[in-house]
N, C-alpha and C. Protein backbone atom coordinates (compact mmCIF):
# COMPACT_ATOMS: atom_id res chain seq x y z
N UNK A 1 0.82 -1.20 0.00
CA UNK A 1 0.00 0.00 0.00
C UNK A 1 0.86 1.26 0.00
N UNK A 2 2.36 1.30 1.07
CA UNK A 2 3.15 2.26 1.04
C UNK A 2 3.62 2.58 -0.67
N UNK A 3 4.02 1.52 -0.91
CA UNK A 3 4.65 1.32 -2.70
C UNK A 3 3.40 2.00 -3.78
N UNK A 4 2.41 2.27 -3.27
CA UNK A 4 1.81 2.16 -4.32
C UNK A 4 1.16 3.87 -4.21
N UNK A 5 0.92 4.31 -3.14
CA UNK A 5 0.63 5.46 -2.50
C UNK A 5 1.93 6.63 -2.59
N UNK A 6 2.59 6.03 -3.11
CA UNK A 6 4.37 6.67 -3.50
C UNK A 6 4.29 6.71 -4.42
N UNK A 7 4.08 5.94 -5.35
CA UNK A 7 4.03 6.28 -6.73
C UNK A 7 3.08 7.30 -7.42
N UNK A 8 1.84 7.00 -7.09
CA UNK A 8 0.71 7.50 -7.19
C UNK A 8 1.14 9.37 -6.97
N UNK A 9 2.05 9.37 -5.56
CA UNK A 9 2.47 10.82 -5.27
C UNK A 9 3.28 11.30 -6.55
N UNK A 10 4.27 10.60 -6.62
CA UNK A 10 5.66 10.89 -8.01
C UNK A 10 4.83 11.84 -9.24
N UNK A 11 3.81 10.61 -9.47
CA UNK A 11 2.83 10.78 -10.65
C UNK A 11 2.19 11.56 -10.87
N UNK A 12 1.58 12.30 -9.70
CA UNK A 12 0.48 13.35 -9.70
C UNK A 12 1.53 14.96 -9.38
N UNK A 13 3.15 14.67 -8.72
CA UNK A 13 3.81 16.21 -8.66
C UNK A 13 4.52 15.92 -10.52
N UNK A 14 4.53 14.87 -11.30
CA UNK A 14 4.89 15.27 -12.64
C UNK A 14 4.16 15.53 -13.41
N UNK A 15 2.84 15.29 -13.09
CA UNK A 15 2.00 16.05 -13.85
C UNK A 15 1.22 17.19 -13.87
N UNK A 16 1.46 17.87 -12.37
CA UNK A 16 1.47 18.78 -11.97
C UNK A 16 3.20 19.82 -12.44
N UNK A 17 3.93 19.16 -12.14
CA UNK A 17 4.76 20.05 -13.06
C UNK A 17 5.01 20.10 -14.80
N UNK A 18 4.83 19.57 -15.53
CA UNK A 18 4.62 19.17 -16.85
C UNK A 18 3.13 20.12 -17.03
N UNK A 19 2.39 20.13 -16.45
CA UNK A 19 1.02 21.18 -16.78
C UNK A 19 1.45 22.90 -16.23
N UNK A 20 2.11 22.79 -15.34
CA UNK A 20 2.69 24.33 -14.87
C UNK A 20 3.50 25.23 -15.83
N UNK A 21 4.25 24.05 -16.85
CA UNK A 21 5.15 24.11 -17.49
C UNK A 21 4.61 24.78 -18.85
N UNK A 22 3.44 24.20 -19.53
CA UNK A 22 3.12 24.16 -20.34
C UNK A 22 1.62 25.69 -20.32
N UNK A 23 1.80 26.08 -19.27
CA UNK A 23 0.62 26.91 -18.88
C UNK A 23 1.20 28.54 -18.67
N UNK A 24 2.74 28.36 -18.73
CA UNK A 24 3.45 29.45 -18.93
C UNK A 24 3.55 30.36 -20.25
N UNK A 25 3.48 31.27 -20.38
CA UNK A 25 3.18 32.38 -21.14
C UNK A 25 4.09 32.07 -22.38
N UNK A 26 4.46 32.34 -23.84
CA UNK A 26 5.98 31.92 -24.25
C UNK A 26 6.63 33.39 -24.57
N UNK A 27 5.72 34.64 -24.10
CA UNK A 27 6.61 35.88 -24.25
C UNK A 27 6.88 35.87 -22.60
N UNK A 28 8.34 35.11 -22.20
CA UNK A 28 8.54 36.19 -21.06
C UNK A 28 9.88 36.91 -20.38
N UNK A 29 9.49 38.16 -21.75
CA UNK A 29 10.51 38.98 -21.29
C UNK A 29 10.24 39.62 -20.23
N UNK A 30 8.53 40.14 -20.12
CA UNK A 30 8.49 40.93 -18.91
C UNK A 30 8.58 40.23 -17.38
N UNK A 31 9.13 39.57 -17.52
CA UNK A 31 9.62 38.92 -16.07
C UNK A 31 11.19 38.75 -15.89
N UNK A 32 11.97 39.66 -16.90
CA UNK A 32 13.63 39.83 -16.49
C UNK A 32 13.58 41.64 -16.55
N UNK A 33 14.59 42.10 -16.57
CA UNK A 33 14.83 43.70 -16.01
C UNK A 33 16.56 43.28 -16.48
N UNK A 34 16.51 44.00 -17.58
CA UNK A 34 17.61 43.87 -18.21
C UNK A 34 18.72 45.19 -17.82
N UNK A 35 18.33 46.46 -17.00
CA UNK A 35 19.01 47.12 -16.58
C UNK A 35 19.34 48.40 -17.78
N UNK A 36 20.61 48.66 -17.80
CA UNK A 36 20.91 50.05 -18.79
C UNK A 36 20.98 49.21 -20.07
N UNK A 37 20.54 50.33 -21.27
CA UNK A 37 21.20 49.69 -22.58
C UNK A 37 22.81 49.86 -22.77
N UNK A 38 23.19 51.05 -21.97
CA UNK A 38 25.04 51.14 -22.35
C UNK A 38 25.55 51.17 -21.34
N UNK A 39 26.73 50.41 -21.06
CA UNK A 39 27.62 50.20 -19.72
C UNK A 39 28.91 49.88 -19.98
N UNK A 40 29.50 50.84 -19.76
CA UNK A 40 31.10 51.03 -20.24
C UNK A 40 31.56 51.11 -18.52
N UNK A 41 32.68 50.44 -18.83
CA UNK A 41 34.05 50.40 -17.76
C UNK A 41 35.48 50.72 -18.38
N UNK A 42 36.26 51.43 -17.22
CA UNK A 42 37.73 51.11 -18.39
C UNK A 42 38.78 50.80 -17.01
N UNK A 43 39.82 50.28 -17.73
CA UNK A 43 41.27 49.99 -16.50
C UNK A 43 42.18 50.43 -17.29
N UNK A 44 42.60 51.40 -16.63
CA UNK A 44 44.10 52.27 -16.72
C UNK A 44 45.32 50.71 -16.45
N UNK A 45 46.53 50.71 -16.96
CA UNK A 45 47.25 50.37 -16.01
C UNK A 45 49.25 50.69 -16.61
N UNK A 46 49.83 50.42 -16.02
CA UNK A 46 51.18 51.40 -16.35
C UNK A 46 51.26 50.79 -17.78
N UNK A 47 52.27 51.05 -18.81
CA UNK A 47 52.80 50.13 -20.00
C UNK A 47 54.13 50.01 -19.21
N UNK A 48 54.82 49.35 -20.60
CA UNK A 48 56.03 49.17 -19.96
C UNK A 48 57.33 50.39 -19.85
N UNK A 49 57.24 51.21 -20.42
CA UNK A 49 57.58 52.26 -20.52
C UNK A 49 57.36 53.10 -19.49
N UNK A 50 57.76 54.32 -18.82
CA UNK A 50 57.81 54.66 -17.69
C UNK A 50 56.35 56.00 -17.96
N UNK A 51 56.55 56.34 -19.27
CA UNK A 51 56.01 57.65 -19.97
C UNK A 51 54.46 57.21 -20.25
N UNK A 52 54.13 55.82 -20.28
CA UNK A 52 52.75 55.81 -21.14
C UNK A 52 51.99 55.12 -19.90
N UNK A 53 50.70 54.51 -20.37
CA UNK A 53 49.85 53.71 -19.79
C UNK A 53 48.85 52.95 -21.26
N UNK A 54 48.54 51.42 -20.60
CA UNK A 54 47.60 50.89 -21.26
C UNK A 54 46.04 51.07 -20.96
N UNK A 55 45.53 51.47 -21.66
CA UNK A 55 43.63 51.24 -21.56
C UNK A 55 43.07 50.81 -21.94
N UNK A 56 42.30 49.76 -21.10
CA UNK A 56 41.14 49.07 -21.79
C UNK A 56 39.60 49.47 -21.36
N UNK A 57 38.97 49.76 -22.73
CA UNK A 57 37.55 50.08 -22.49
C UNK A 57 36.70 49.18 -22.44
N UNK A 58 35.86 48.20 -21.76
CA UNK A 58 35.13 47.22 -21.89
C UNK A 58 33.77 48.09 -22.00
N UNK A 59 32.72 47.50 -23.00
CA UNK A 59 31.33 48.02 -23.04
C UNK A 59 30.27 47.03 -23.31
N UNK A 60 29.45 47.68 -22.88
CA UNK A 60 28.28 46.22 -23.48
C UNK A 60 27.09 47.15 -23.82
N UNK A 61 26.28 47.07 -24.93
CA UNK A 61 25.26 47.76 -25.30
C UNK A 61 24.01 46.80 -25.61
N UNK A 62 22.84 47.14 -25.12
CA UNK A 62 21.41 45.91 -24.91
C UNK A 62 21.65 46.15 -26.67
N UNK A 63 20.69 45.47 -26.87
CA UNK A 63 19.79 44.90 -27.79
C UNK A 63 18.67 46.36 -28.23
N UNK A 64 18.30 46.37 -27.05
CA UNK A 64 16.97 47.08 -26.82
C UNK A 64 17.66 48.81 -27.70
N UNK A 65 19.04 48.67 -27.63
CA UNK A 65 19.05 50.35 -27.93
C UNK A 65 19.26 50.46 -29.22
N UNK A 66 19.95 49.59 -29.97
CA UNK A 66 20.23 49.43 -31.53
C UNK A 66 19.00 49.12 -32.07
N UNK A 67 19.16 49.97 -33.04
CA UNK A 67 17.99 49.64 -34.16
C UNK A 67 18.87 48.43 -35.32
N UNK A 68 18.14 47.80 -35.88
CA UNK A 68 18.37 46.68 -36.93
C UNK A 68 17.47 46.88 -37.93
N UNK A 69 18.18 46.73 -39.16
CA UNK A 69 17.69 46.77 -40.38
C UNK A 69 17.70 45.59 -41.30
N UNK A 70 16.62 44.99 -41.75
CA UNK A 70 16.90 43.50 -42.27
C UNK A 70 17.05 43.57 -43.91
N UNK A 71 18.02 42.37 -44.34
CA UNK A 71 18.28 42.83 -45.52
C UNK A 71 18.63 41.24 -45.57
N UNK A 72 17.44 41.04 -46.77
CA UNK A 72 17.08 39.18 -46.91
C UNK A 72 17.19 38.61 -45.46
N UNK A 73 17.82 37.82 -45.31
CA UNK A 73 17.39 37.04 -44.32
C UNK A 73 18.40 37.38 -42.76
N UNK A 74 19.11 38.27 -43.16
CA UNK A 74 20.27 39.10 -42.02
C UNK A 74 19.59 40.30 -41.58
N UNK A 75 19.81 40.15 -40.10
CA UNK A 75 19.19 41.78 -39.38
C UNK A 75 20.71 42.20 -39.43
N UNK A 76 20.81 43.20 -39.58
CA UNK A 76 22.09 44.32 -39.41
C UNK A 76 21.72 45.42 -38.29
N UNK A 77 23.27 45.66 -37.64
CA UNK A 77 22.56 47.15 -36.76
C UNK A 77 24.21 47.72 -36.88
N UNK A 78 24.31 48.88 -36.74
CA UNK A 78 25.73 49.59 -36.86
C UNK A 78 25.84 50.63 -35.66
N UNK A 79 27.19 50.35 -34.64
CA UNK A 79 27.06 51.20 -33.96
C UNK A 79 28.78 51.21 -33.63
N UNK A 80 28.64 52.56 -33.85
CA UNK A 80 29.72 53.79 -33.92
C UNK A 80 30.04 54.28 -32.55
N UNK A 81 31.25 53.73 -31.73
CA UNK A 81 31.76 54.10 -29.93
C UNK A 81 33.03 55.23 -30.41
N UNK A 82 32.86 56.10 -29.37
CA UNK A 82 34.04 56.82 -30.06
C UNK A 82 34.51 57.32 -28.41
N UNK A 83 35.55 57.41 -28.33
CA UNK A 83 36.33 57.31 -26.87
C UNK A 83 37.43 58.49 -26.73
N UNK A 84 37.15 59.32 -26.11
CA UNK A 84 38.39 60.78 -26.01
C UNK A 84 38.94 60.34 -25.20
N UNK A 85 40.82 60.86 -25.15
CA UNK A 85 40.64 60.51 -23.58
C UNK A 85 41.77 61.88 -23.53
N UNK A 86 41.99 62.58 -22.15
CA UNK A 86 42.42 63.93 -22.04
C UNK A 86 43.31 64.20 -20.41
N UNK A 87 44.38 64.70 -20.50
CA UNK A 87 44.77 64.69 -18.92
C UNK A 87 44.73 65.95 -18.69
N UNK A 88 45.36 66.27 -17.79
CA UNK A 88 44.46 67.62 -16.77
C UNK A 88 44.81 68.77 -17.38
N UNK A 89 45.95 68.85 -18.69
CA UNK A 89 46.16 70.14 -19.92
C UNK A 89 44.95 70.24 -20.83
N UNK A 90 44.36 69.19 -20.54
CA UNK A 90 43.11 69.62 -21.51
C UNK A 90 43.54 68.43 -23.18
């Protein structure tokens, strides 16, 4: 009776999850929060030279901010970063 009252349980939480599953929406973006579309960082650090330094700019830009243009079966999007960089002479 234990054996069989166990199974019976197994059976009824997989089909309870398999129906939960299937009862879910299939747009769901609005349940993430993707944050900024542009997020740039950079790290200074010496070169080897006494006079310079290396920089790296890391960036990441959403989805959400580029526009795309489709052309046959390719979306295209073009985006143009442009980076000054200036010490305290201006």
């Amino acid at each position: 009776m234990k054996i069989t009252t166990t199974a019976i349980f197994f059976v009824l939480i997989a089909f309870m999850s398999a129906s939960a599953q299937n009862s879910m929406p299939q747009d769901r973006t609005k349940f993430y929060k993707f944050g900024d579309n542009f997020i740039f960082d950079s790290f200074a650090q010496p070169y080897h030279s006494g006079d310079s330094v290396s920089i790296s700019v890391f960036y990441k830009i959403s989805y959400d901010a580029l526009v795309f243009s489709q052309k046959d079966d390719l979306f295209i999007s073009i985006v143009q970063v442009e980076f000054a960089f200036k010490d305290e002479s201006g």
